[in-house]
C-alpha atoms as a PDB file:
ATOM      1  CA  UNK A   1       0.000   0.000   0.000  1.00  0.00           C
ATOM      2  CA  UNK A   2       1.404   3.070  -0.587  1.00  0.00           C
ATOM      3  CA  UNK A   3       1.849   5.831   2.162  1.00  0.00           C
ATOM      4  CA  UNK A   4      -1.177   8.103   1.458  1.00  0.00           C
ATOM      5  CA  UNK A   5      -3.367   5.294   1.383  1.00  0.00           C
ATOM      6  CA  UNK A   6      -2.077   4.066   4.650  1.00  0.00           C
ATOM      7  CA  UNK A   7      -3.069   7.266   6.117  1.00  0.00           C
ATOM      8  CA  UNK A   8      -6.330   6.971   4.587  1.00  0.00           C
ATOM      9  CA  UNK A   9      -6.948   3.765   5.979  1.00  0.00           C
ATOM     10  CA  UNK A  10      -5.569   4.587   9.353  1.00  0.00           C
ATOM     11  CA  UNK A  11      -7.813   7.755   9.489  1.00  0.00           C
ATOM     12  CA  UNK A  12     -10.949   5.559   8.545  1.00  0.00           C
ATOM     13  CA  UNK A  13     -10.192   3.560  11.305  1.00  0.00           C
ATOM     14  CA  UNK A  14     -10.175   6.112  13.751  1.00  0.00           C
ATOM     15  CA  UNK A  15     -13.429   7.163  12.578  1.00  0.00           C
ATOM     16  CA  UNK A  16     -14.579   4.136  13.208  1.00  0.00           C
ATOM     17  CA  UNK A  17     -13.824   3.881  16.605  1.00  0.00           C
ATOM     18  CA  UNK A  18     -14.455   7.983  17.252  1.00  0.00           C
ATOM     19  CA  UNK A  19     -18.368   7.135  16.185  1.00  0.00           C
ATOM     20  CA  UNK A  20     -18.685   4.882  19.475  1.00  0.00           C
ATOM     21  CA  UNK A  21     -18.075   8.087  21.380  1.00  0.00           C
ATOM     22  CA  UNK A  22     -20.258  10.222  18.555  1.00  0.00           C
ATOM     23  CA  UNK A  23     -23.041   7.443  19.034  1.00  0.00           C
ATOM     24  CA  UNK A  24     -22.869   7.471  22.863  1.00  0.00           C
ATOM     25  CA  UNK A  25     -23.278  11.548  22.956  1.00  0.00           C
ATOM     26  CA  UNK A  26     -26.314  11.033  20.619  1.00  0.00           C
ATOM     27  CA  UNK A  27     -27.896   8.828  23.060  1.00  0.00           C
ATOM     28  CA  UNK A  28     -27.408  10.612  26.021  1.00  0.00           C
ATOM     29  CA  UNK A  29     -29.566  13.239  24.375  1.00  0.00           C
ATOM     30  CA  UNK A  30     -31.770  10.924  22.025  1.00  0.00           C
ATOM     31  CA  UNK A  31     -33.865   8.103  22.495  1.00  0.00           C
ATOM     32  CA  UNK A  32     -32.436   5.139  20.784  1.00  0.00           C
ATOM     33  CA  UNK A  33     -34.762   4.268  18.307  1.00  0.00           C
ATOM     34  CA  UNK A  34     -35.303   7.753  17.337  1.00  0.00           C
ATOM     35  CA  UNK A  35     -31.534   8.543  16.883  1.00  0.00           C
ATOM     36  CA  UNK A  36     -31.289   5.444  14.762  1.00  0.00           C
ATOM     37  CA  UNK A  37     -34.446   6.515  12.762  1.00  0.00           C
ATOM     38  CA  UNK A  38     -32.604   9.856  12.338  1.00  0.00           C
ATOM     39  CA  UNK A  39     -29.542   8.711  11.311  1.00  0.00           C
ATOM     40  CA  UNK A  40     -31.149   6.159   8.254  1.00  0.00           C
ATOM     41  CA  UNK A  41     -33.520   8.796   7.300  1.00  0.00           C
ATOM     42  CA  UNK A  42     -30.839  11.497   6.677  1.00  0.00           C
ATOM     43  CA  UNK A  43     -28.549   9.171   5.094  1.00  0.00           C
ATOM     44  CA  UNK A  44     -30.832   8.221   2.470  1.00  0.00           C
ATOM     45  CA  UNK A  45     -31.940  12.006   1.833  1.00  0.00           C
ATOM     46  CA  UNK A  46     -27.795  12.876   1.383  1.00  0.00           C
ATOM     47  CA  UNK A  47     -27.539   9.424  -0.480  1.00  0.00           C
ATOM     48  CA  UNK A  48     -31.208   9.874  -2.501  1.00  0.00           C
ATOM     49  CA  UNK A  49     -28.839  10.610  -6.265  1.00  0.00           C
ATOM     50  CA  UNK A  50     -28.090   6.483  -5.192  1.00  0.00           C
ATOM     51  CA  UNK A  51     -31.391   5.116  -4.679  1.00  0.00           C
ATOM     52  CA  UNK A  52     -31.714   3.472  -8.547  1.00  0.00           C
ATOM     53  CA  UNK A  53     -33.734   0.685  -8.730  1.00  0.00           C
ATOM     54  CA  UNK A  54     -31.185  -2.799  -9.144  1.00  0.00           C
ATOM     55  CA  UNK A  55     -32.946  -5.211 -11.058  1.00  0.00           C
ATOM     56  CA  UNK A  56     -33.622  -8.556  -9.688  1.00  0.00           C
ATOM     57  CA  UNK A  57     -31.606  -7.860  -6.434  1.00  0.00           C
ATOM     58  CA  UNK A  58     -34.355  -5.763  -4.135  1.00  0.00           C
ATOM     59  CA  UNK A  59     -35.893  -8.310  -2.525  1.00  0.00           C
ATOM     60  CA  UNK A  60     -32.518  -9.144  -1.044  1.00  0.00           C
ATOM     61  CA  UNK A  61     -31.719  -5.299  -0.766  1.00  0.00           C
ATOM     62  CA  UNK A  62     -34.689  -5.306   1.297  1.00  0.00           C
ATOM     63  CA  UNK A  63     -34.021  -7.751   3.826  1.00  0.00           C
ATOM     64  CA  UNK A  64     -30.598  -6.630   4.010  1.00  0.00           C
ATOM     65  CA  UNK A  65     -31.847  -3.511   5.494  1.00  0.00           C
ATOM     66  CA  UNK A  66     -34.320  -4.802   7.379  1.00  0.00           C
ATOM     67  CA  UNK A  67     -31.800  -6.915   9.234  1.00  0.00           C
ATOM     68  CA  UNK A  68     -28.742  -4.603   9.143  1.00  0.00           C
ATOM     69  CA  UNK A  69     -30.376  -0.950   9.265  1.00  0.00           C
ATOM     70  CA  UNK A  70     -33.352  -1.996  11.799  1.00  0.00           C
ATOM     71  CA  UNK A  71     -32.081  -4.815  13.722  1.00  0.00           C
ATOM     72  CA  UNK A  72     -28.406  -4.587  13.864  1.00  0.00           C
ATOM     73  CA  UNK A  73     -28.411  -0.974  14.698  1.00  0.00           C
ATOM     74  CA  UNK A  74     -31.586  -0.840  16.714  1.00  0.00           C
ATOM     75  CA  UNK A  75     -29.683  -3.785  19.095  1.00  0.00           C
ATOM     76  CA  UNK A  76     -26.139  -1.552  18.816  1.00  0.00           C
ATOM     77  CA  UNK A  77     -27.496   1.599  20.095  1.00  0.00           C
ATOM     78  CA  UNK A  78     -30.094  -0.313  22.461  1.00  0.00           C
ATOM     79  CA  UNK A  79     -26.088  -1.910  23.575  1.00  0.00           C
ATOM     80  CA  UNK A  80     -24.364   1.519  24.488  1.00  0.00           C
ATOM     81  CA  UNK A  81     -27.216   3.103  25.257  1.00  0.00           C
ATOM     82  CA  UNK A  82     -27.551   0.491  27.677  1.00  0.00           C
ATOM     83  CA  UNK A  83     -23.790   0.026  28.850  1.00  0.00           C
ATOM     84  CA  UNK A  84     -23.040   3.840  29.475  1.00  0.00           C
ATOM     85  CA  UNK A  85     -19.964   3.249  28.267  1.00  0.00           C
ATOM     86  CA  UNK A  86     -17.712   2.619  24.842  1.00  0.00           C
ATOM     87  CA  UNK A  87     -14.969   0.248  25.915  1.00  0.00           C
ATOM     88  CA  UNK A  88     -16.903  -2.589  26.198  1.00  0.00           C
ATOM     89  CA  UNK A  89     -19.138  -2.160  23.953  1.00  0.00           C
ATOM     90  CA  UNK A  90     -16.309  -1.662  21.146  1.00  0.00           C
ATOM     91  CA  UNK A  91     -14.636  -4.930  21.798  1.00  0.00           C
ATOM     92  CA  UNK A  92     -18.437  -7.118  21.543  1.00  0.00           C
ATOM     93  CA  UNK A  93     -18.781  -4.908  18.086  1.00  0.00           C
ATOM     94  CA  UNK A  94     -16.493  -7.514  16.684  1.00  0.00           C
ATOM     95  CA  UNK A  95     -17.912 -10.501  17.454  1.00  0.00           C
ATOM     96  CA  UNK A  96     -19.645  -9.969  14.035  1.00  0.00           C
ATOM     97  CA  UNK A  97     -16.794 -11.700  12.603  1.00  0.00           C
ATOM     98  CA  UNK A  98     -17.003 -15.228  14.791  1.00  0.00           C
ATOM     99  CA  UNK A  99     -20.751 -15.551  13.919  1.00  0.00           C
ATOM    100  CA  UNK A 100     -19.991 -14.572  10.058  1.00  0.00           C
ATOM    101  CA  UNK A 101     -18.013 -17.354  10.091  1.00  0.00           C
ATOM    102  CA  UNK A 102     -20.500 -19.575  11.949  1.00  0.00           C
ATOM    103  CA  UNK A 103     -23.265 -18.697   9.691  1.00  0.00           C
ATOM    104  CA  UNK A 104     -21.262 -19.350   6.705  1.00  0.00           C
ATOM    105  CA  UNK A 105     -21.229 -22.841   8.072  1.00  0.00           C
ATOM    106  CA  UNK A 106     -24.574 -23.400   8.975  1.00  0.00           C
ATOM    107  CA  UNK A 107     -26.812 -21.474   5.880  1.00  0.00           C
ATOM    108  CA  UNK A 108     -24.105 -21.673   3.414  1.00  0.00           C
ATOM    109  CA  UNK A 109     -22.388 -25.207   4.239  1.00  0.00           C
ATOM    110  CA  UNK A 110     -19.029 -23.932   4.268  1.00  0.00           C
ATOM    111  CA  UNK A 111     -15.825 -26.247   5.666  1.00  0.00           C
ATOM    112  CA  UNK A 112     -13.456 -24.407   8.049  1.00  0.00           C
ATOM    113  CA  UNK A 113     -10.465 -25.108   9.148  1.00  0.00           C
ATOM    114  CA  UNK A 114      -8.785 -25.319  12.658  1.00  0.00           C
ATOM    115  CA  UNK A 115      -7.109 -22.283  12.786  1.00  0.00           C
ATOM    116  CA  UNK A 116     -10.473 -20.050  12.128  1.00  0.00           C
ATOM    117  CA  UNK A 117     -11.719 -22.648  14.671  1.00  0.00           C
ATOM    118  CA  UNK A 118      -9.358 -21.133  17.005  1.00  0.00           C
ATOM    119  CA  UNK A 119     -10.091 -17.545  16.353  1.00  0.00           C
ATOM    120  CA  UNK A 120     -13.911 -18.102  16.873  1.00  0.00           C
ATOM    121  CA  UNK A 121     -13.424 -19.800  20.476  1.00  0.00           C
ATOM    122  CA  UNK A 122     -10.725 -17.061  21.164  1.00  0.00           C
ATOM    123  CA  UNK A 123     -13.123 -14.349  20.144  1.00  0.00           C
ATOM    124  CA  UNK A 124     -15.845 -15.457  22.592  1.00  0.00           C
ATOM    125  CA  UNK A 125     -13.715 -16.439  25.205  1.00  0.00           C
ATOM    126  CA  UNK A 126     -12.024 -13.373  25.141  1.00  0.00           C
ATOM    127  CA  UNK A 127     -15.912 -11.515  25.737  1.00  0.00           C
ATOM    128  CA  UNK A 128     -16.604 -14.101  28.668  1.00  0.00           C
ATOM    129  CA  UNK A 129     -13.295 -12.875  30.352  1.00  0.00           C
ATOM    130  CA  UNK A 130     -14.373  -9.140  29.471  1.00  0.00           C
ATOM    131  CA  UNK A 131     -17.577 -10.207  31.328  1.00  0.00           C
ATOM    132  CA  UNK A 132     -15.906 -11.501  34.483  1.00  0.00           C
ATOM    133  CA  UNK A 133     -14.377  -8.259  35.300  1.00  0.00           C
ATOM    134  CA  UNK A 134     -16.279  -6.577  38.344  1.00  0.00           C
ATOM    135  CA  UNK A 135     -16.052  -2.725  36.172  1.00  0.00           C
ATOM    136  CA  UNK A 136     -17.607  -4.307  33.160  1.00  0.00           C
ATOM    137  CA  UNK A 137     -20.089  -6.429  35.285  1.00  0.00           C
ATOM    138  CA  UNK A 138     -22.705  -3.453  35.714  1.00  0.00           C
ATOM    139  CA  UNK A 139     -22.529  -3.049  31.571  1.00  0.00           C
ATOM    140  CA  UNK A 140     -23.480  -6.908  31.075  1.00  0.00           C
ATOM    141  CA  UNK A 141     -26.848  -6.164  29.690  1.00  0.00           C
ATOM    142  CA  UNK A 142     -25.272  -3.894  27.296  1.00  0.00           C
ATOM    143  CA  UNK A 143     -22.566  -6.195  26.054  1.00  0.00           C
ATOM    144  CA  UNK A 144     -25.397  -9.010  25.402  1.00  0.00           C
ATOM    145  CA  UNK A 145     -27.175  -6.742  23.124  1.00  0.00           C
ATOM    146  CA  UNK A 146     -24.403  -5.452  21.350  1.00  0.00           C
ATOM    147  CA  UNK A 147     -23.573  -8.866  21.298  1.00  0.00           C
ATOM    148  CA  UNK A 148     -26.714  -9.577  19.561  1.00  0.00           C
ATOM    149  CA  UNK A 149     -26.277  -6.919  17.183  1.00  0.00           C
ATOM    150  CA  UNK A 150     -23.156  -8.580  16.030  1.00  0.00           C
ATOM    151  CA  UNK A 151     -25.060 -11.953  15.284  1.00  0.00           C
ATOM    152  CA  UNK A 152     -27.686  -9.573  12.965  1.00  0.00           C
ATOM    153  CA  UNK A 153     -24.781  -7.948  11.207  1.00  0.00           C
ATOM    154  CA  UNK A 154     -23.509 -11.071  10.841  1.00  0.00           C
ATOM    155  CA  UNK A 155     -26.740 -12.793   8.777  1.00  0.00           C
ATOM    156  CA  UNK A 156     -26.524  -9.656   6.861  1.00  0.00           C
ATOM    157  CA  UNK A 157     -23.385 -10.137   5.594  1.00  0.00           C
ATOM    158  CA  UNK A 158     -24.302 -13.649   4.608  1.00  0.00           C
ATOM    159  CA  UNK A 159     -27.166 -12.107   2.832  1.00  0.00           C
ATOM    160  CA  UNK A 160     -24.784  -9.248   0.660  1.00  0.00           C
ATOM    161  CA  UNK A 161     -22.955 -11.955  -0.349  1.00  0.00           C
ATOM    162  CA  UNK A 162     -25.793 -13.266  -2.202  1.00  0.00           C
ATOM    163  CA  UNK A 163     -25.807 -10.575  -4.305  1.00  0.00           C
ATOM    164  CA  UNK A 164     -23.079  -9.443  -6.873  1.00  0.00           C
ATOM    165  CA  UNK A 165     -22.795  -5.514  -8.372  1.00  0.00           C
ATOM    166  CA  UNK A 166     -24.544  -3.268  -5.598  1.00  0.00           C
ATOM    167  CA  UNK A 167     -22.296  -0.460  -5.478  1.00  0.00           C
ATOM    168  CA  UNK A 168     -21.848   0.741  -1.302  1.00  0.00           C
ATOM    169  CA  UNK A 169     -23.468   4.216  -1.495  1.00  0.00           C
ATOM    170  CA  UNK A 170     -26.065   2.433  -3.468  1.00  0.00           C
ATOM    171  CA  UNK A 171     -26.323   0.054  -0.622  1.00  0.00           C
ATOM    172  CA  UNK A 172     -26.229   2.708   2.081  1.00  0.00           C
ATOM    173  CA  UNK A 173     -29.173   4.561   0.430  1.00  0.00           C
ATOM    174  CA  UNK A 174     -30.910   1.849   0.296  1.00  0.00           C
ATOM    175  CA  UNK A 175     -30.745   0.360   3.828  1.00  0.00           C
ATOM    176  CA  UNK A 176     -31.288   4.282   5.233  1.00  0.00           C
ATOM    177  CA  UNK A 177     -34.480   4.349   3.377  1.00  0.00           C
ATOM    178  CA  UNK A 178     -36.064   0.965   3.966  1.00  0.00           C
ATOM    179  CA  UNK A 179     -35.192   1.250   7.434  1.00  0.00           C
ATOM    180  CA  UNK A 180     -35.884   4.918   8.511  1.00  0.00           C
ATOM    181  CA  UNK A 181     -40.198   4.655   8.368  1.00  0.00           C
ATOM    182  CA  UNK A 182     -39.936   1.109  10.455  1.00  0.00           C
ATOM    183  CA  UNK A 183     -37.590   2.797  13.027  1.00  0.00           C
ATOM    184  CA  UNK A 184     -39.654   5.699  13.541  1.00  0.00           C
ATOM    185  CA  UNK A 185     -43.072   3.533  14.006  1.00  0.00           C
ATOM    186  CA  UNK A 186     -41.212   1.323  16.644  1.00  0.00           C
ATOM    187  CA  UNK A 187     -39.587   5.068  18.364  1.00  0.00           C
ATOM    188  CA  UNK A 188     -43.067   6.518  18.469  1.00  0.00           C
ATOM    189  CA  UNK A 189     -44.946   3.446  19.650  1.00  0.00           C
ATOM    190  CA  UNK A 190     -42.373   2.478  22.579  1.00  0.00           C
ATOM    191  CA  UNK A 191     -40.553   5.829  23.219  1.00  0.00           C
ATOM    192  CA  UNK A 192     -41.331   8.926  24.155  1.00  0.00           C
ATOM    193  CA  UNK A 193     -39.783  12.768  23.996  1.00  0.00           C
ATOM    194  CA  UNK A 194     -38.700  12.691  20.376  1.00  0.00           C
ATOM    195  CA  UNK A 195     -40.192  15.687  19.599  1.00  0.00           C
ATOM    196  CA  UNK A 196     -38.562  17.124  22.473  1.00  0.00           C
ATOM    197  CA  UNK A 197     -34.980  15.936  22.106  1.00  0.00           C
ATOM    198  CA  UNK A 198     -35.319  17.751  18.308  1.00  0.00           C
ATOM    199  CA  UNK A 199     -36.248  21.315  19.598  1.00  0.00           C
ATOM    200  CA  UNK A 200     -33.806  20.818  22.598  1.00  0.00           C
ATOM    201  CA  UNK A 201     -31.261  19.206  20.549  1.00  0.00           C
ATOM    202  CA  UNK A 202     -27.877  21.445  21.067  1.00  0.00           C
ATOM    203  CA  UNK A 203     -24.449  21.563  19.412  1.00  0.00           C
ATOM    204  CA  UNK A 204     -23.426  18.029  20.859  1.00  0.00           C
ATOM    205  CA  UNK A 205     -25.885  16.742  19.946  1.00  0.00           C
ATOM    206  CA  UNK A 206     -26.020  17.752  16.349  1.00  0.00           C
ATOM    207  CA  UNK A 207     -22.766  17.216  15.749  1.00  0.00           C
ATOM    208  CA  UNK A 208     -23.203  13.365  17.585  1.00  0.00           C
ATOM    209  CA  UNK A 209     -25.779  13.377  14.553  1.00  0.00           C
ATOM    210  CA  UNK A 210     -23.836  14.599  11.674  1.00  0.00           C
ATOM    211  CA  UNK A 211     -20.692  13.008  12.706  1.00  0.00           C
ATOM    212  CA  UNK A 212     -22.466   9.022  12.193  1.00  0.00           C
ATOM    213  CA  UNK A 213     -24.720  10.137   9.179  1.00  0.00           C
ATOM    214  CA  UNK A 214     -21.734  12.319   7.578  1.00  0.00           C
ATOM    215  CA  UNK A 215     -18.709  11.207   8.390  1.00  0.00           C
ATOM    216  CA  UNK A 216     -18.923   7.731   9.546  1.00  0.00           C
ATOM    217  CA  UNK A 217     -21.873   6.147   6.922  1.00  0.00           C
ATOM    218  CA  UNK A 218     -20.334   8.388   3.712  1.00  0.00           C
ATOM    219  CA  UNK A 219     -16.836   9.463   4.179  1.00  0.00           C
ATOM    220  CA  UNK A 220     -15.414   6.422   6.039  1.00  0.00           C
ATOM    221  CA  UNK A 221     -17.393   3.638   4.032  1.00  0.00           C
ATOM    222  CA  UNK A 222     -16.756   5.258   0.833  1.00  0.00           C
ATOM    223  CA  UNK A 223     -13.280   5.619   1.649  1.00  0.00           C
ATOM    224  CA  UNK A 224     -12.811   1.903   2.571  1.00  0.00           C
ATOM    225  CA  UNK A 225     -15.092   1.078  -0.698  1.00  0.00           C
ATOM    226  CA  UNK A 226     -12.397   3.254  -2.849  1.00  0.00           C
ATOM    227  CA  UNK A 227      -9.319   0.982  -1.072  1.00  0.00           C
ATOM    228  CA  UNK A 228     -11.114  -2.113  -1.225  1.00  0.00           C
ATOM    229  CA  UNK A 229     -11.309  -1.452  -5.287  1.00  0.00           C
ATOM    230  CA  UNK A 230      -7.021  -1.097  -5.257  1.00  0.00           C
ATOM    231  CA  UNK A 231      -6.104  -3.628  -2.646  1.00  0.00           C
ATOM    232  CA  UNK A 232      -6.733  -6.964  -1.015  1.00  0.00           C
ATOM    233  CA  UNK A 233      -9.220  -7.430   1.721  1.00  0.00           C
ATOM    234  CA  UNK A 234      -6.122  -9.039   3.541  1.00  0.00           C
ATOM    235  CA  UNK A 235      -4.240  -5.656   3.422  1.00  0.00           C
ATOM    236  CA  UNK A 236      -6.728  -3.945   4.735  1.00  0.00           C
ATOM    237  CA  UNK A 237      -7.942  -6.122   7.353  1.00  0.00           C
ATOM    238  CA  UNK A 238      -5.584  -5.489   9.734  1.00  0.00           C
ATOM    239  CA  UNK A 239      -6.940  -1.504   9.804  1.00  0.00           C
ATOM    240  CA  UNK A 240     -10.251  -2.507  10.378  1.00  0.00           C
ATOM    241  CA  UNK A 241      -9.271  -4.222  13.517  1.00  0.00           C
ATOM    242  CA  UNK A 242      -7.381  -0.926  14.576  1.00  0.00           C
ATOM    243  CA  UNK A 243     -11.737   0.548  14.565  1.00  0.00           C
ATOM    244  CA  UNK A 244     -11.922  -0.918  18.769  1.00  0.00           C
ATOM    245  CA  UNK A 245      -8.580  -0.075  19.937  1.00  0.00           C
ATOM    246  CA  UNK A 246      -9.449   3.856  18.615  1.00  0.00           C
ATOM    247  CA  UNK A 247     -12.994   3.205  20.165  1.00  0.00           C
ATOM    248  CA  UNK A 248     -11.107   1.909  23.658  1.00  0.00           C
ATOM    249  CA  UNK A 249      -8.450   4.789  23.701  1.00  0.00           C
ATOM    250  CA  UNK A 250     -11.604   7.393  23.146  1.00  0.00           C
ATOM    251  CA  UNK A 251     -13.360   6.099  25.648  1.00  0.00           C
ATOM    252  CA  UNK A 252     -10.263   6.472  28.100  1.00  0.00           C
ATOM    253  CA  UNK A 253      -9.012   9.370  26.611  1.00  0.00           C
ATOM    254  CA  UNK A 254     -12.719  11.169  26.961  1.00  0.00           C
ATOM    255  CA  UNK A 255     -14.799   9.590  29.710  1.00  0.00           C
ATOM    256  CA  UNK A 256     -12.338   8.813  31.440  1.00  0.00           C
ATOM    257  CA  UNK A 257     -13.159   4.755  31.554  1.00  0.00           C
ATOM    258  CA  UNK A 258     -11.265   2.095  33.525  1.00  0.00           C
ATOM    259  CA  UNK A 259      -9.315  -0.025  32.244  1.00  0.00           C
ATOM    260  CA  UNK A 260      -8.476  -3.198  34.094  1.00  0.00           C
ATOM    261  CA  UNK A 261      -6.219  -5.876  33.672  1.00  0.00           C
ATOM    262  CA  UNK A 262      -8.650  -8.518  33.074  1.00  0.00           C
ATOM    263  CA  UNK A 263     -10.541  -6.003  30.383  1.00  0.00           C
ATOM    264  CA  UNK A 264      -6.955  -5.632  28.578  1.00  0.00           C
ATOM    265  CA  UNK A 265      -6.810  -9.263  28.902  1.00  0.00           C
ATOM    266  CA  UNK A 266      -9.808 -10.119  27.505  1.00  0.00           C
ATOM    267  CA  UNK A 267     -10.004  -7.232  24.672  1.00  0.00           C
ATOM    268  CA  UNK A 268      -6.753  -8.680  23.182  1.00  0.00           C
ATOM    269  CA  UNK A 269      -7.717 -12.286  23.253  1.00  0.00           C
ATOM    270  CA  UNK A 270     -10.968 -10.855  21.745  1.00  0.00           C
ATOM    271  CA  UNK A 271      -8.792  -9.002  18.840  1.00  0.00           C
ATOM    272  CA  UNK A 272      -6.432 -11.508  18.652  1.00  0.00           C
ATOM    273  CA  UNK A 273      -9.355 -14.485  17.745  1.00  0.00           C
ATOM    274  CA  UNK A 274     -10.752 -11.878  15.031  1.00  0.00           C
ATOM    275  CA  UNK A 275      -7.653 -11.008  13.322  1.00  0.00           C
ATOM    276  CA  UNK A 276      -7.235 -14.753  12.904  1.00  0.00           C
ATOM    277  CA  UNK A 277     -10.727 -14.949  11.368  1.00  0.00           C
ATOM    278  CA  UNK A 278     -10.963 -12.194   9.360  1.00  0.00           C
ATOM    279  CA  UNK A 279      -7.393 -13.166   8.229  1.00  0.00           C
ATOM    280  CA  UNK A 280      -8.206 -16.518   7.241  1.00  0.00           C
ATOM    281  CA  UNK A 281     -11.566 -15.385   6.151  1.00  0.00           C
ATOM    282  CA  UNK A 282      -9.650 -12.497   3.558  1.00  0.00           C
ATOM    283  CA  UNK A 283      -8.271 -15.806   1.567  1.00  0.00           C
ATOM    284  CA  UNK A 284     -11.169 -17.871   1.427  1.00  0.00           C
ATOM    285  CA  UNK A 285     -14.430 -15.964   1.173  1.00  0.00           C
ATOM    286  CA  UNK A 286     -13.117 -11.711   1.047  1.00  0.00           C
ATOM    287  CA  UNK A 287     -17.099 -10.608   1.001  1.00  0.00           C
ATOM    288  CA  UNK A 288     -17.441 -12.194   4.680  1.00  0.00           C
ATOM    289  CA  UNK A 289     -14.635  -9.805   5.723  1.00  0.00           C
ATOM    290  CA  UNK A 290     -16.777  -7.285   7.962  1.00  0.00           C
ATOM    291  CA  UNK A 291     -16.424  -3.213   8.256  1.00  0.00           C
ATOM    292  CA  UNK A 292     -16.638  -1.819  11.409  1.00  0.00           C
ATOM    293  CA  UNK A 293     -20.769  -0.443  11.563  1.00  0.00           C
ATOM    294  CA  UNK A 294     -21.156   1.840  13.872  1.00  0.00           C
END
């Protein structure tokens, strides 16, 4: 790779992990489902010029963002909003690769080998030792459903891979506007004060907004789309695992978060698992390879 794109893909990274702390101020000032509803709905007004019609693919577009735009994200933000804090919650985010892998098996009948073996029992060991540790205890609830995010990301990977030729932007349009009117029935029917957190809604807040819809959903993805067109998956892998040690340091760095032996522990067993499998994973099957979605 050469230099400037290193940079590039260093930079996306941090973005990636920065929009766990941009995602946590949103939710401190919106309710979940209503932030989530606001962030699909603005992404596919800024993305509308992508929202073509891709024949014989949009029943799969649909249920890709049905299970990536309203379940995957409504069970992420329900996870930090939940946890009250990032460092956690950014290690769980990459379980998505173990149950990729898993799923593979089971809907698509794929072999693996022992080493991705390893990774996978690494990866969730590494969250059951996170889970042990008396800081991280009070945040369990949290970490289960980011956790369970992770395992709807997961399916909808399986399901992009079904499809060939659906440019990212394209894709992004399209899972912001299937999923925004859903979102905003279940807000209104089981929240309350959306109204309110609009007309209250201050600097941080807006910013919290603009930075996921903006910066992380358009910048960063197209930015990883444009190396993922010049490079191998493999040689960018390892960047995309950089996404939770950015989201960690934040989280230090900015709300001042513990950080405990056992959680350092665990985190890099955690990492360590997932670089295996997305390593492995970059040779045999490069569209199971996840991006950080936060």
């Amino acid at each position: 790779m050469s230099f400037p794109h290193i940079v590039m893909a260093l930079v996306i990274s941090a973005i990636w992990g920065f929009s766990f702390v941009a995602s946590k101020a949103g939710l401190d000032h919106f309710p979940p489902l209503f932030f989530t509803a606001l962030r699909f709905l603005l992404v596919a007004i800024l993305l509308s010029p992508f929202l073509k019609i891709v024949k014989g693919r949009m029943k799969a577009i649909f249920w890709i963002a049905i299970t990536v735009g309203v379940f995957h994200f409504t069970f992420l933000y329900l996870g930090i909003f939940a946890a009250g804090g990032i460092t956690a919650v950014a290690i769980t985010s990459q379980l998505i690769a173990p149950f990729s892998v898993i799923m593979a098996v089971v809907i698509l009948k794929e072999s693996i080998g022992w080493r991705r073996i390893l990774g996978i029992v690494m990866a969730f060991g590494g969250v059951m030792v996170l889970g042990f540790d008396p800081v991280i205890f009070d945040q369990l609830e949290g970490v289960a459903l980011v956790a369970v995010a992770g395992l709807f990301m997961a399916l909808g990977l399986i399901l992009m891979r079904q499809i060939q030729n659906v440019r990212t932007m394209s894709m992004q349009a399209w899972i912001g506007a299937i999923s925004a009117l859903p979102l905003l029935l279940l807000s209104f029917a089981l929240e309350s004060g959306q109204v309110a957190s609009v007309v209250t809604m201050g600097w941080e807040a807006f910013g919290a907004l603009a930075f996921v819809v903006i910066v992380t959903t358009i910048i960063a993805h197209g930015g990883w789309y444009y190396l993922i067109q010049r490079y191998p998956i493999a040689a960018l892998t390892p960047f995309g695992l950089l996404a939770p040690i950015f989201g960690v340091a934040f989280g230090v760095i900015l709300f001042s978060e513990p950080i405990t032996l056992r959680f350092l522990l665990g985190g890099a067993i955690t990492l360590v698992g997932v670089a295996i499998i997305n390593l492995r994973t970059a040779k045999k099957a490069p569209n199971l390879v996840n991006e950080p979605e936060v």
